[in-house]
PDB file of N, CA and C in Angstrom:
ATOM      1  N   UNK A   1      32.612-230.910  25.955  1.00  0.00           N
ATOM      2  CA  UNK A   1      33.767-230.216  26.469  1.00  0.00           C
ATOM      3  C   UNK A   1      33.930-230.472  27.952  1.00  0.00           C
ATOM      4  N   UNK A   2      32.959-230.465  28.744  1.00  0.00           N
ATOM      5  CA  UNK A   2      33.103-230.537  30.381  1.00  0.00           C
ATOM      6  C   UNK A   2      33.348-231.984  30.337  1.00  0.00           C
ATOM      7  N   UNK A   3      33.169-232.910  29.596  1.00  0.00           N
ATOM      8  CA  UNK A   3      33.286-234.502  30.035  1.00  0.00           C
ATOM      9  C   UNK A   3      34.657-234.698  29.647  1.00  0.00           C
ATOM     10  N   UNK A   4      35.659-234.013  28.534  1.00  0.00           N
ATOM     11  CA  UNK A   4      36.478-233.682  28.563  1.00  0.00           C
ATOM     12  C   UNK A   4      37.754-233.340  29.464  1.00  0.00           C
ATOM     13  N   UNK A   5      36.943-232.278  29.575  1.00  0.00           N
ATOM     14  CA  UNK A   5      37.901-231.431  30.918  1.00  0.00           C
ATOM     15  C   UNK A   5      37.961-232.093  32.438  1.00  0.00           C
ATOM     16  N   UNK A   6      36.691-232.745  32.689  1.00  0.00           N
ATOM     17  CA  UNK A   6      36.351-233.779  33.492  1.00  0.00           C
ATOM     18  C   UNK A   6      37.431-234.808  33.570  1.00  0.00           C
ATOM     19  N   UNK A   7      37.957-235.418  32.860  1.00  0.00           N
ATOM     20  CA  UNK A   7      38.695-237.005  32.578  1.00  0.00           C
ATOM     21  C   UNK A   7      40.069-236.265  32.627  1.00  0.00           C
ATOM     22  N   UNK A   8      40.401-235.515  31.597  1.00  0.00           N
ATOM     23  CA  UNK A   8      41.763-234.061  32.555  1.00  0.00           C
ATOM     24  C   UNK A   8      42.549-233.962  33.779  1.00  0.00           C
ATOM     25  N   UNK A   9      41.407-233.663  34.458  1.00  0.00           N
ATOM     26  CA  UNK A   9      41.121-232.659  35.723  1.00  0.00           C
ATOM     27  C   UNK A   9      41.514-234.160  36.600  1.00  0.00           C
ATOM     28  N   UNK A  10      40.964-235.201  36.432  1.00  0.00           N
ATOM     29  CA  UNK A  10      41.302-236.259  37.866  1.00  0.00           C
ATOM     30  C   UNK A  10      42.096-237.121  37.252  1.00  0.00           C
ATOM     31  N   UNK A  11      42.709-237.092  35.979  1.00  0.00           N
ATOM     32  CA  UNK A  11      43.962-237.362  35.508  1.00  0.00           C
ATOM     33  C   UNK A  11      43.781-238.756  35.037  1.00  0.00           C
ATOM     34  N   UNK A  12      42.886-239.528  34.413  1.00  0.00           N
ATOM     35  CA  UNK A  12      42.582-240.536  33.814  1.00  0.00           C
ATOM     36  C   UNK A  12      42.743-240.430  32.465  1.00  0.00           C
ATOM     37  N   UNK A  13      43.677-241.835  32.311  1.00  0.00           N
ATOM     38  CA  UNK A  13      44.772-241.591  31.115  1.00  0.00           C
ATOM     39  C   UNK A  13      44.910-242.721  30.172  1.00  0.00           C
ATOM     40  N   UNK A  14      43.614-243.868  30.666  1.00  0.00           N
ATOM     41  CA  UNK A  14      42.878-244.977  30.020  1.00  0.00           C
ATOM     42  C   UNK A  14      42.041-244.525  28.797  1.00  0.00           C
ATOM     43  N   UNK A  15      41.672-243.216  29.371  1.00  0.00           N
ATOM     44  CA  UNK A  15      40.562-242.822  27.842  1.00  0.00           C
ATOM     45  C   UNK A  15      41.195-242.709  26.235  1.00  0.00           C
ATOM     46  N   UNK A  16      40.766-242.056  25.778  1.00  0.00           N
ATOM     47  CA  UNK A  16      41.511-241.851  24.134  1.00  0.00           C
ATOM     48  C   UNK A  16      41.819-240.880  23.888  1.00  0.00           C
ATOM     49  N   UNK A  17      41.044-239.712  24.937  1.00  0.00           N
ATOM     50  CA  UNK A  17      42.195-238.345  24.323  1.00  0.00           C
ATOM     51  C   UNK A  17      43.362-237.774  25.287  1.00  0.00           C
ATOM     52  N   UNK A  18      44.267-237.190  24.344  1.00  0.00           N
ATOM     53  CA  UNK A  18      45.724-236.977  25.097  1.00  0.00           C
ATOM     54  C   UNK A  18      45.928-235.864  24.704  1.00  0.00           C
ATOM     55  N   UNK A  19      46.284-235.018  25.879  1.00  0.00           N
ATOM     56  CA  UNK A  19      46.599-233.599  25.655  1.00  0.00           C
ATOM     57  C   UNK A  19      47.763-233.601  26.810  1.00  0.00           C
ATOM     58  N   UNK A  20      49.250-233.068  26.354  1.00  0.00           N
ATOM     59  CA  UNK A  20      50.375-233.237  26.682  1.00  0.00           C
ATOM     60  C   UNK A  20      50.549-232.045  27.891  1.00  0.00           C
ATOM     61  N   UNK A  21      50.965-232.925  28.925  1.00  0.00           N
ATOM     62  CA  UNK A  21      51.385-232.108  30.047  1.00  0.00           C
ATOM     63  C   UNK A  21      52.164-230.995  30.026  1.00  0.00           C
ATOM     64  N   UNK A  22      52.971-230.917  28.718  1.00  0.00           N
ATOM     65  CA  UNK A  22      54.183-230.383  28.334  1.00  0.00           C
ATOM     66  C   UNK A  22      53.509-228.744  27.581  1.00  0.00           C
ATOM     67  N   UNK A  23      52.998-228.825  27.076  1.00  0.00           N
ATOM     68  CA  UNK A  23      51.994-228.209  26.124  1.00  0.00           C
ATOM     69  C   UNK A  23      51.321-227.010  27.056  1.00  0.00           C
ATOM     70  N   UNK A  24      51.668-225.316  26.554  1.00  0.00           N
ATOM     71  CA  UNK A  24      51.290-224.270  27.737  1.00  0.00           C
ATOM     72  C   UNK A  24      49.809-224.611  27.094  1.00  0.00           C
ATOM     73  N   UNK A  25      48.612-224.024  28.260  1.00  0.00           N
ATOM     74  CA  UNK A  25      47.214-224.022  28.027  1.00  0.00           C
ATOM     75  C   UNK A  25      47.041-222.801  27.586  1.00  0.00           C
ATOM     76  N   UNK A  26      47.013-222.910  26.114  1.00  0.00           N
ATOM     77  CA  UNK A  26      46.744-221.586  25.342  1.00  0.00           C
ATOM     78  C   UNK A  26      45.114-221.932  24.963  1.00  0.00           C
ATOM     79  N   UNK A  27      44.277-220.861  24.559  1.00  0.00           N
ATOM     80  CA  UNK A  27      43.330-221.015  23.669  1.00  0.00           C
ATOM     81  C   UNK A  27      43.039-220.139  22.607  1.00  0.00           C
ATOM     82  N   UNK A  28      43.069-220.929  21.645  1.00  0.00           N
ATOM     83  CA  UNK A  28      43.678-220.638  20.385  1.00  0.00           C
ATOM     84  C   UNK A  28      42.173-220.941  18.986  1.00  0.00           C
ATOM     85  N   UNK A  29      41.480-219.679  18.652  1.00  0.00           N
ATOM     86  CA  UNK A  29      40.485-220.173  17.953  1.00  0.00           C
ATOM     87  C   UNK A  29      40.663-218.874  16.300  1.00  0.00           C
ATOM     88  N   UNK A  30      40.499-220.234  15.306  1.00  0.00           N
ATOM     89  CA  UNK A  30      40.362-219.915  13.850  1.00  0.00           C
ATOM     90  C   UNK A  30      39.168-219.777  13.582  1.00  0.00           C
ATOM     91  N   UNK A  31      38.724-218.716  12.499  1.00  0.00           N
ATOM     92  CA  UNK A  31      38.070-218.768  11.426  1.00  0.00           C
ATOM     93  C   UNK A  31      37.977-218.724  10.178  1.00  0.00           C
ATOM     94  N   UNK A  32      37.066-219.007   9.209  1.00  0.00           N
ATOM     95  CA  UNK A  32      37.210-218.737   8.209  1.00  0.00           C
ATOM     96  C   UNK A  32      35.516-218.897   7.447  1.00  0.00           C
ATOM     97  N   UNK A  33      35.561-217.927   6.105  1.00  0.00           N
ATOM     98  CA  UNK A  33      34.139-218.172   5.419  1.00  0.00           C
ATOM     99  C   UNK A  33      34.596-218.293   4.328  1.00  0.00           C
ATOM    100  N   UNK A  34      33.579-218.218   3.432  1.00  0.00           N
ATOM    101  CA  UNK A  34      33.409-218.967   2.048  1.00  0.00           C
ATOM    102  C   UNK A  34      32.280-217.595   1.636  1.00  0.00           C
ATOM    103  N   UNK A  35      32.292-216.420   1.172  1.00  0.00           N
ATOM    104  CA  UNK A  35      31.072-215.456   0.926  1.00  0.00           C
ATOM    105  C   UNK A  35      30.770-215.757  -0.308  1.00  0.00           C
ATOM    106  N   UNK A  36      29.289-216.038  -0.281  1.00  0.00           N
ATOM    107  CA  UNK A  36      27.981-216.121  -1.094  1.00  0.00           C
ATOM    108  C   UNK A  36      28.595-217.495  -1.601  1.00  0.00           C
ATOM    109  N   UNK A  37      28.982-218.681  -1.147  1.00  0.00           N
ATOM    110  CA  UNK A  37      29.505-219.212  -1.737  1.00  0.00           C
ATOM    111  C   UNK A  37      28.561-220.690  -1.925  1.00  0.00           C
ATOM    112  N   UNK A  38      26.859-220.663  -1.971  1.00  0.00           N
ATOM    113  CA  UNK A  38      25.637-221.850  -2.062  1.00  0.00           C
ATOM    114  C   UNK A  38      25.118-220.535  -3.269  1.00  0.00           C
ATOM    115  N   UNK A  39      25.228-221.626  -4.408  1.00  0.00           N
ATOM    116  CA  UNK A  39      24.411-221.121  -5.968  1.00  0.00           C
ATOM    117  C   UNK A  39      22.772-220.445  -5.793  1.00  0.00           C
ATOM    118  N   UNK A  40      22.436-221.449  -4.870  1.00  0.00           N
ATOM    119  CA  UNK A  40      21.005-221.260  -4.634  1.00  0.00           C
ATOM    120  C   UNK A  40      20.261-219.844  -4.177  1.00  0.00           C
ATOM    121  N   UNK A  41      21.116-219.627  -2.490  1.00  0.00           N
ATOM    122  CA  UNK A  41      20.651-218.926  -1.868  1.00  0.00           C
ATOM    123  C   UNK A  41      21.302-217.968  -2.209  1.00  0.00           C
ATOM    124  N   UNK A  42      22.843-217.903  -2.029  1.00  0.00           N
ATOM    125  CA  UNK A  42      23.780-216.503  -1.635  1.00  0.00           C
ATOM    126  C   UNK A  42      24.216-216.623  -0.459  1.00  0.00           C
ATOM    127  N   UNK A  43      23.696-217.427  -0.075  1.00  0.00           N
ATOM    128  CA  UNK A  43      24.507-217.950   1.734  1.00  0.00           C
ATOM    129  C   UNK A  43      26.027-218.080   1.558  1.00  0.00           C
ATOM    130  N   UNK A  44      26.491-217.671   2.623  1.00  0.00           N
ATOM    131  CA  UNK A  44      27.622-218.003   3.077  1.00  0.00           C
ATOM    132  C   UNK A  44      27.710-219.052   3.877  1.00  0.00           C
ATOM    133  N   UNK A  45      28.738-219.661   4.077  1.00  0.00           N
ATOM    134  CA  UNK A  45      29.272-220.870   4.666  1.00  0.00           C
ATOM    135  C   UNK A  45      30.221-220.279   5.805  1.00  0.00           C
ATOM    136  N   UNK A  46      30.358-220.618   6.963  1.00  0.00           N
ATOM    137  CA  UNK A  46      31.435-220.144   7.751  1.00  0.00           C
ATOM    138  C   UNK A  46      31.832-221.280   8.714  1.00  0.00           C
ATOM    139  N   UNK A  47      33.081-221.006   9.255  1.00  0.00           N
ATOM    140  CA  UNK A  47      33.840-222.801   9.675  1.00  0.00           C
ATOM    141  C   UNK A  47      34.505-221.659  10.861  1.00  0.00           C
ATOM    142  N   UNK A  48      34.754-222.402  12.060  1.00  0.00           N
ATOM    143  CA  UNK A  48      35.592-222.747  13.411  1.00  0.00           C
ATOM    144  C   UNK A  48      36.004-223.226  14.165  1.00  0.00           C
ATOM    145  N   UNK A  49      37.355-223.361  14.500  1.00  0.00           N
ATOM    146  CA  UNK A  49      37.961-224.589  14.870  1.00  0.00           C
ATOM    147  C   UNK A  49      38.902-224.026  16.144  1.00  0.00           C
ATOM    148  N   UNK A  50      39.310-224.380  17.356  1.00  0.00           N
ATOM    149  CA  UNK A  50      39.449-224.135  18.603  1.00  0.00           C
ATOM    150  C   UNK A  50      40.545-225.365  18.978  1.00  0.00           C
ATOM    151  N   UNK A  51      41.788-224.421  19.434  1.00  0.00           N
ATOM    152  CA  UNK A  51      42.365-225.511  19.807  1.00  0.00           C
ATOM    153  C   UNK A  51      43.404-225.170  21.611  1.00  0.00           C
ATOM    154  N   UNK A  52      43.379-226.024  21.995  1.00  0.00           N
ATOM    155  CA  UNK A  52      43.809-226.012  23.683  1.00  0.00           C
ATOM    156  C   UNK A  52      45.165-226.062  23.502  1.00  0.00           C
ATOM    157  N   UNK A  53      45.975-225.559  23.644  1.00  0.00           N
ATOM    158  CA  UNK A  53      47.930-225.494  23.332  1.00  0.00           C
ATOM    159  C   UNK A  53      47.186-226.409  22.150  1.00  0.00           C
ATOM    160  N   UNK A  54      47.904-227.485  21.510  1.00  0.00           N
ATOM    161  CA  UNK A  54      48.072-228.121  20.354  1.00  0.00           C
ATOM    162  C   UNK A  54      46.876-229.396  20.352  1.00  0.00           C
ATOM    163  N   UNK A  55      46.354-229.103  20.658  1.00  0.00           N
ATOM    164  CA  UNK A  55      44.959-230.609  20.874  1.00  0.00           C
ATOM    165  C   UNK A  55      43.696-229.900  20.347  1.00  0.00           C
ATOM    166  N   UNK A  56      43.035-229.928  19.124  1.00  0.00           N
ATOM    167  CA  UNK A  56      41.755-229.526  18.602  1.00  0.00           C
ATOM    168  C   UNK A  56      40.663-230.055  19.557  1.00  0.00           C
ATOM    169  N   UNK A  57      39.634-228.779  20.453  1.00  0.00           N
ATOM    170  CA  UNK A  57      39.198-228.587  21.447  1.00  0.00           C
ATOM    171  C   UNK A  57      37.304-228.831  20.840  1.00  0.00           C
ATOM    172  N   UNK A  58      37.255-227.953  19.752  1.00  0.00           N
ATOM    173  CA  UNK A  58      35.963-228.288  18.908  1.00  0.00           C
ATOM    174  C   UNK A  58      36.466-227.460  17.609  1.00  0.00           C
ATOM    175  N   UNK A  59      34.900-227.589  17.018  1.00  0.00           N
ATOM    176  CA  UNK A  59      35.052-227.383  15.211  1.00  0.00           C
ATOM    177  C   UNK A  59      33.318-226.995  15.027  1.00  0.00           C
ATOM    178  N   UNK A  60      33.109-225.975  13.986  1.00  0.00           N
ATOM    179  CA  UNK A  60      32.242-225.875  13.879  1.00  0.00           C
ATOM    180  C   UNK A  60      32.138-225.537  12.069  1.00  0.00           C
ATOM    181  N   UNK A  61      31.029-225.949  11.304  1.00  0.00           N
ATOM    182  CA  UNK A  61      31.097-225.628  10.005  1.00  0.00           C
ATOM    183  C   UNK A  61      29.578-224.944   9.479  1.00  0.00           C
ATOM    184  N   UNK A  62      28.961-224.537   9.154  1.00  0.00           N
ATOM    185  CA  UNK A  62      27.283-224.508   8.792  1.00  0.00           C
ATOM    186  C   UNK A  62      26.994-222.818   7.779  1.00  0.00           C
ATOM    187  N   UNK A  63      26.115-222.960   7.135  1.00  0.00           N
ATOM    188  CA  UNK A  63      25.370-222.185   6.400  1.00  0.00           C
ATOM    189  C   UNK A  63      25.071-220.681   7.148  1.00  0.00           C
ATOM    190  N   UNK A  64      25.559-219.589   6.484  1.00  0.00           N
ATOM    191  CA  UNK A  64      24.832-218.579   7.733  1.00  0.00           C
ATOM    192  C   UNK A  64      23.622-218.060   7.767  1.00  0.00           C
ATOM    193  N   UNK A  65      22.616-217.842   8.063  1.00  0.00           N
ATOM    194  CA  UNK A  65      21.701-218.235   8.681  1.00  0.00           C
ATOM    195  C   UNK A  65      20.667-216.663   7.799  1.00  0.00           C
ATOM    196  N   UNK A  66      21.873-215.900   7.374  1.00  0.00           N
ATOM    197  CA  UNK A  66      21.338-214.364   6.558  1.00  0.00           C
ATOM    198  C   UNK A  66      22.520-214.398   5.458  1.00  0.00           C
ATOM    199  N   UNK A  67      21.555-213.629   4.390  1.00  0.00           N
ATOM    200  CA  UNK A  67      22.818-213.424   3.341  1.00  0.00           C
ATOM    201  C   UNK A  67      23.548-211.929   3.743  1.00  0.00           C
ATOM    202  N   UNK A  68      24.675-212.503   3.136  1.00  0.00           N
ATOM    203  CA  UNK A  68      25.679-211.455   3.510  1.00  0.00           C
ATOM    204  C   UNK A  68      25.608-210.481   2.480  1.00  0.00           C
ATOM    205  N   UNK A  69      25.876-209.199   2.306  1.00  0.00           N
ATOM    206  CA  UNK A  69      25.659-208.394   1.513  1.00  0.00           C
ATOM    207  C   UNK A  69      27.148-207.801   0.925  1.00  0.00           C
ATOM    208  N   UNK A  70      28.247-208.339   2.282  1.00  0.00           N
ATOM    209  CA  UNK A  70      29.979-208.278   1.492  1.00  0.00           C
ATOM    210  C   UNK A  70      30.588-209.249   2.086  1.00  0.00           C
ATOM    211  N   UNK A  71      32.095-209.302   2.074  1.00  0.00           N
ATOM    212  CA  UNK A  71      32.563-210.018   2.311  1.00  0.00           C
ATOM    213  C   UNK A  71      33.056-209.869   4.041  1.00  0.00           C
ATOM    214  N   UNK A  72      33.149-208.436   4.272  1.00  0.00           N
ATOM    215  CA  UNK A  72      33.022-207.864   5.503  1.00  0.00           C
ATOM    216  C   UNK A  72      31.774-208.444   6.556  1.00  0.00           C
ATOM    217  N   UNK A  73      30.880-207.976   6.093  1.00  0.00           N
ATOM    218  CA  UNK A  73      29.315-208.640   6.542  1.00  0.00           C
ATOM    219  C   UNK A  73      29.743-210.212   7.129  1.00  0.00           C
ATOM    220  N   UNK A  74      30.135-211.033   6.008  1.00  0.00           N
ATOM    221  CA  UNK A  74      29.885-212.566   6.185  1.00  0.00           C
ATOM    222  C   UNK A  74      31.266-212.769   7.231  1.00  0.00           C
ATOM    223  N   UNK A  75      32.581-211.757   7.197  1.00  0.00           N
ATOM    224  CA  UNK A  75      33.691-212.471   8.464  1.00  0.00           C
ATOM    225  C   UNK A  75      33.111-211.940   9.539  1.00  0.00           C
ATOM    226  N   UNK A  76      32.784-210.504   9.688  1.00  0.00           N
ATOM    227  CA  UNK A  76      31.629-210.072  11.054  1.00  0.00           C
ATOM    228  C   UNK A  76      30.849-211.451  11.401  1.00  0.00           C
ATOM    229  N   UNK A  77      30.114-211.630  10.562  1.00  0.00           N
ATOM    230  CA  UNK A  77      28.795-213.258  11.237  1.00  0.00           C
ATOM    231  C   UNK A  77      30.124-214.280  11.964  1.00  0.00           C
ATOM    232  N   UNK A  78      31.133-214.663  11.123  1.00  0.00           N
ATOM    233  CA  UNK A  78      32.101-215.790  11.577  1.00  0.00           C
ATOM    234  C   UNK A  78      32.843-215.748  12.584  1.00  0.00           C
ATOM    235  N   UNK A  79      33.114-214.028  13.032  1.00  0.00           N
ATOM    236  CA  UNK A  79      33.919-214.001  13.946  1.00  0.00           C
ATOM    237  C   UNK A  79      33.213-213.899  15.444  1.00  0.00           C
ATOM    238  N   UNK A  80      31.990-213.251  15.327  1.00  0.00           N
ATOM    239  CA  UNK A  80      30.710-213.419  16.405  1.00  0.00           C
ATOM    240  C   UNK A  80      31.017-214.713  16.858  1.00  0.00           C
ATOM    241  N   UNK A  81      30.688-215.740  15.892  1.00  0.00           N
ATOM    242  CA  UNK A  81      30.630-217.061  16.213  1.00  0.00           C
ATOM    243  C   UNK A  81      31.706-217.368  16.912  1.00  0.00           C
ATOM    244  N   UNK A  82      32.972-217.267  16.329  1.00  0.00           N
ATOM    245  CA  UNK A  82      33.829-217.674  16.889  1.00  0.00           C
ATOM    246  C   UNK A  82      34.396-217.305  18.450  1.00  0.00           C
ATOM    247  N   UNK A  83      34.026-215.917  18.670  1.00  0.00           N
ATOM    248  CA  UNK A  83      34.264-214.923  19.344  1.00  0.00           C
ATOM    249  C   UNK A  83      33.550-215.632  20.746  1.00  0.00           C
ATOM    250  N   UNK A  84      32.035-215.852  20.389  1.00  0.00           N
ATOM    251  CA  UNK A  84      31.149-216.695  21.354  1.00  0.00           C
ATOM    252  C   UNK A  84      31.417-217.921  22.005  1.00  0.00           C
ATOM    253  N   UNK A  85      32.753-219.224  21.206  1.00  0.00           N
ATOM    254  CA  UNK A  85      32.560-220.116  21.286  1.00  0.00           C
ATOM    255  C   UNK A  85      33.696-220.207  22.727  1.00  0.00           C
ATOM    256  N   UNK A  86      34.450-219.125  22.107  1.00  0.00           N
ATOM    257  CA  UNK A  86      35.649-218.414  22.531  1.00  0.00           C
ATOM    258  C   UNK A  86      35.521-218.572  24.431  1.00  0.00           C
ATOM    259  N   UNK A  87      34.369-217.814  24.303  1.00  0.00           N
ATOM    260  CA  UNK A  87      34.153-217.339  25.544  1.00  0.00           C
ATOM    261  C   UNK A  87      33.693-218.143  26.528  1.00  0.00           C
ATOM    262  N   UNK A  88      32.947-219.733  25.748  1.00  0.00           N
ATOM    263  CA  UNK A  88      32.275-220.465  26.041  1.00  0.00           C
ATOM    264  C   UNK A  88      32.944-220.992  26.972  1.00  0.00           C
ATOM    265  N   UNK A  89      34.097-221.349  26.166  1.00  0.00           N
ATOM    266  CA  UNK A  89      35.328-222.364  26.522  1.00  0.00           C
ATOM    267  C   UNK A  89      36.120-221.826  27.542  1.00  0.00           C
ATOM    268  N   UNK A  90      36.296-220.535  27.455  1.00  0.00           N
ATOM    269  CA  UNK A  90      36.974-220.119  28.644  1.00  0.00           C
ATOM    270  C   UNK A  90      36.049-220.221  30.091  1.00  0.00           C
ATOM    271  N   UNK A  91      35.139-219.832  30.006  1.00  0.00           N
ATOM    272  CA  UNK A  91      34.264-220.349  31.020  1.00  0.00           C
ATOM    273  C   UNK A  91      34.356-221.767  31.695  1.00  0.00           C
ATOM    274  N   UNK A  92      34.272-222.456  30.719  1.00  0.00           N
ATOM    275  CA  UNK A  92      34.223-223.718  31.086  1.00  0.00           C
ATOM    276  C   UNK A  92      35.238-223.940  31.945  1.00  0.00           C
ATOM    277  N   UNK A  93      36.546-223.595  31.420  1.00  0.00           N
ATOM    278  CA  UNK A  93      37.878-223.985  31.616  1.00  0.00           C
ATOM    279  C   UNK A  93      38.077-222.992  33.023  1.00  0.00           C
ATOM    280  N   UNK A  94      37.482-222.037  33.335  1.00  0.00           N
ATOM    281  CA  UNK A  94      37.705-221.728  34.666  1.00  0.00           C
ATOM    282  C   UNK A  94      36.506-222.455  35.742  1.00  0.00           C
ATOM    283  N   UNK A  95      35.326-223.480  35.268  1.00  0.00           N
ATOM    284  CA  UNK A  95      35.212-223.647  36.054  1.00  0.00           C
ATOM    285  C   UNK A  95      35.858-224.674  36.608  1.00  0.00           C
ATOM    286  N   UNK A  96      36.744-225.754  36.133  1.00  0.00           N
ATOM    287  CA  UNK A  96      37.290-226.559  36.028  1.00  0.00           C
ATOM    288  C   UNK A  96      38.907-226.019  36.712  1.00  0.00           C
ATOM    289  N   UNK A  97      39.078-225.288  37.148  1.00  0.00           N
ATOM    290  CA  UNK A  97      40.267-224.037  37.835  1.00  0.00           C
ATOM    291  C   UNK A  97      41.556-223.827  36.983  1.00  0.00           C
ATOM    292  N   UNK A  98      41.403-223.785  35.762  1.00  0.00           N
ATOM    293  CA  UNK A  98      42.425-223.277  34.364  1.00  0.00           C
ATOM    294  C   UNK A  98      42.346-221.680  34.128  1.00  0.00           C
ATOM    295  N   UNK A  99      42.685-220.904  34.401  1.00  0.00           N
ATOM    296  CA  UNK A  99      43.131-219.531  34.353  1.00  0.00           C
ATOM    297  C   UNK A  99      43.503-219.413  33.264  1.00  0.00           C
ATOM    298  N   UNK A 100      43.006-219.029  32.036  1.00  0.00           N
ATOM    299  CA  UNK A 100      43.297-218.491  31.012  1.00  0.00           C
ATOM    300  C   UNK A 100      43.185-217.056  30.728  1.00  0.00           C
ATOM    301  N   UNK A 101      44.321-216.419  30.648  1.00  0.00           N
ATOM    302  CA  UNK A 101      44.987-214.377  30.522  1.00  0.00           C
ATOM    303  C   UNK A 101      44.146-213.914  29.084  1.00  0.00           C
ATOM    304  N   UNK A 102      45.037-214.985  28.485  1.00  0.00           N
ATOM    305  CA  UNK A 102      45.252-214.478  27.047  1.00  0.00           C
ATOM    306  C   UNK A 102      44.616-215.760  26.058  1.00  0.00           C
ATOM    307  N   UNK A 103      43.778-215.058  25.082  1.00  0.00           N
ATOM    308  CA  UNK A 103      42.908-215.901  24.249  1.00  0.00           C
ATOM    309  C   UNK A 103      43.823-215.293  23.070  1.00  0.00           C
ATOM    310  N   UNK A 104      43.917-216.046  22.103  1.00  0.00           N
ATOM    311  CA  UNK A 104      44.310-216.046  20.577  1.00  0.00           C
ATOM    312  C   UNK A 104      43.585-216.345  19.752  1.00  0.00           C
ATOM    313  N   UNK A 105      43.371-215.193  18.596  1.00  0.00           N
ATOM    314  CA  UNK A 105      42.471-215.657  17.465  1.00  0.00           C
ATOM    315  C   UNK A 105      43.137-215.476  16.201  1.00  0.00           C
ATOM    316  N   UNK A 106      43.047-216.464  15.668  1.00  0.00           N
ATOM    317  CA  UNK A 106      43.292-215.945  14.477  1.00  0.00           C
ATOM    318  C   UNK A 106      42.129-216.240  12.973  1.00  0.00           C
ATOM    319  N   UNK A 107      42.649-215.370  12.571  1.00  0.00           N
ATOM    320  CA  UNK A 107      41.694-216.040  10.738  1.00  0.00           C
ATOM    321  C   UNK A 107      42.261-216.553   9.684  1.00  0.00           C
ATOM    322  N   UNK A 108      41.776-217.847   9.614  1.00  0.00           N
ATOM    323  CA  UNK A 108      42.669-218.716   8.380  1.00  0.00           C
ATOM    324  C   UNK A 108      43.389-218.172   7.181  1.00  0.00           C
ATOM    325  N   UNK A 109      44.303-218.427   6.543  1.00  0.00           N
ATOM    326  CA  UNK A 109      44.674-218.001   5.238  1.00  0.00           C
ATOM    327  C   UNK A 109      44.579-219.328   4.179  1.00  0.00           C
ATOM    328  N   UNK A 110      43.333-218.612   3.187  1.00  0.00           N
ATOM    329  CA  UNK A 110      43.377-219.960   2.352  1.00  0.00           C
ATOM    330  C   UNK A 110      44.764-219.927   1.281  1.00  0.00           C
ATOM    331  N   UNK A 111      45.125-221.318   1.304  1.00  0.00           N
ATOM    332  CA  UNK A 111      45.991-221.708   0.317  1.00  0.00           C
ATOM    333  C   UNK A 111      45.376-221.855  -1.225  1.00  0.00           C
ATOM    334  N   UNK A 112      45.875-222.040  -2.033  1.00  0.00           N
ATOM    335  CA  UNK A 112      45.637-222.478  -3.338  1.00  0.00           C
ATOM    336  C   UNK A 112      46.970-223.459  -4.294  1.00  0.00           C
ATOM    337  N   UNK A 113      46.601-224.249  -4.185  1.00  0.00           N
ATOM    338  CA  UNK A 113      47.890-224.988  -5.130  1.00  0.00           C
ATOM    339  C   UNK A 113      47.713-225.249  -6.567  1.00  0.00           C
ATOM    340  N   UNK A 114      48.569-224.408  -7.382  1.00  0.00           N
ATOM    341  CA  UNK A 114      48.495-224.509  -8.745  1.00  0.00           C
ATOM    342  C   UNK A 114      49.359-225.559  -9.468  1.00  0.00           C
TER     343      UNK A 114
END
């Protein structure tokens, strides 16, 4: 993320990622789980994904680490996570001198196509 924000920040525009001048600097982070959803254990699965106005910032996917006992339990673990990564990034992004007010979260809605 800082090597990122780094190449940004002194405006080098040779590299490969492009994040549009045009574009307000929102930060904007999803979650979502999967409860009890490994046969084996009872683990849950939980996923997060972070995005800067419209440019995916990071992503995270992995096993949780305790079984969940509801479905409540296992979005509590996901949203910690997310909540943390949240904060990470805003940090970062002020040290880099980006003033971010207002953080946005939201939690995925799964689709199903029949």
């Amino acid at each position: 993320m800082s090597r990122i924000l780094f190449y940004v920040a002194i405006g080098i525009t040779s590299v490969g990622l492009w994040y549009p001048s045009h574009s307000p600097i929102h930060l904007i982070g999803y979650s979502d789980f999967d409860f009890a959803g490994c046969k084996l254990d009872r683990k849950s699965t939980s996923g997060t994904c972070h995005l800067l106005g419209s440019s995916l910032i990071s992503w995270h996917s992995k096993k949780q680490a305790c079984v969940a006992l509801s479905t409540a339990e296992a979005e509590y673990i996901v949203v910690g996570s997310c909540c943390a990564q949240i904060l990470w990034l805003k940090q970062q992004l002020a040290d880099f001198g980006f003033k971010i007010n207002k953080v946005h979260y939201k939690k995925m809605i799964k689709w199903q196509l029949i």
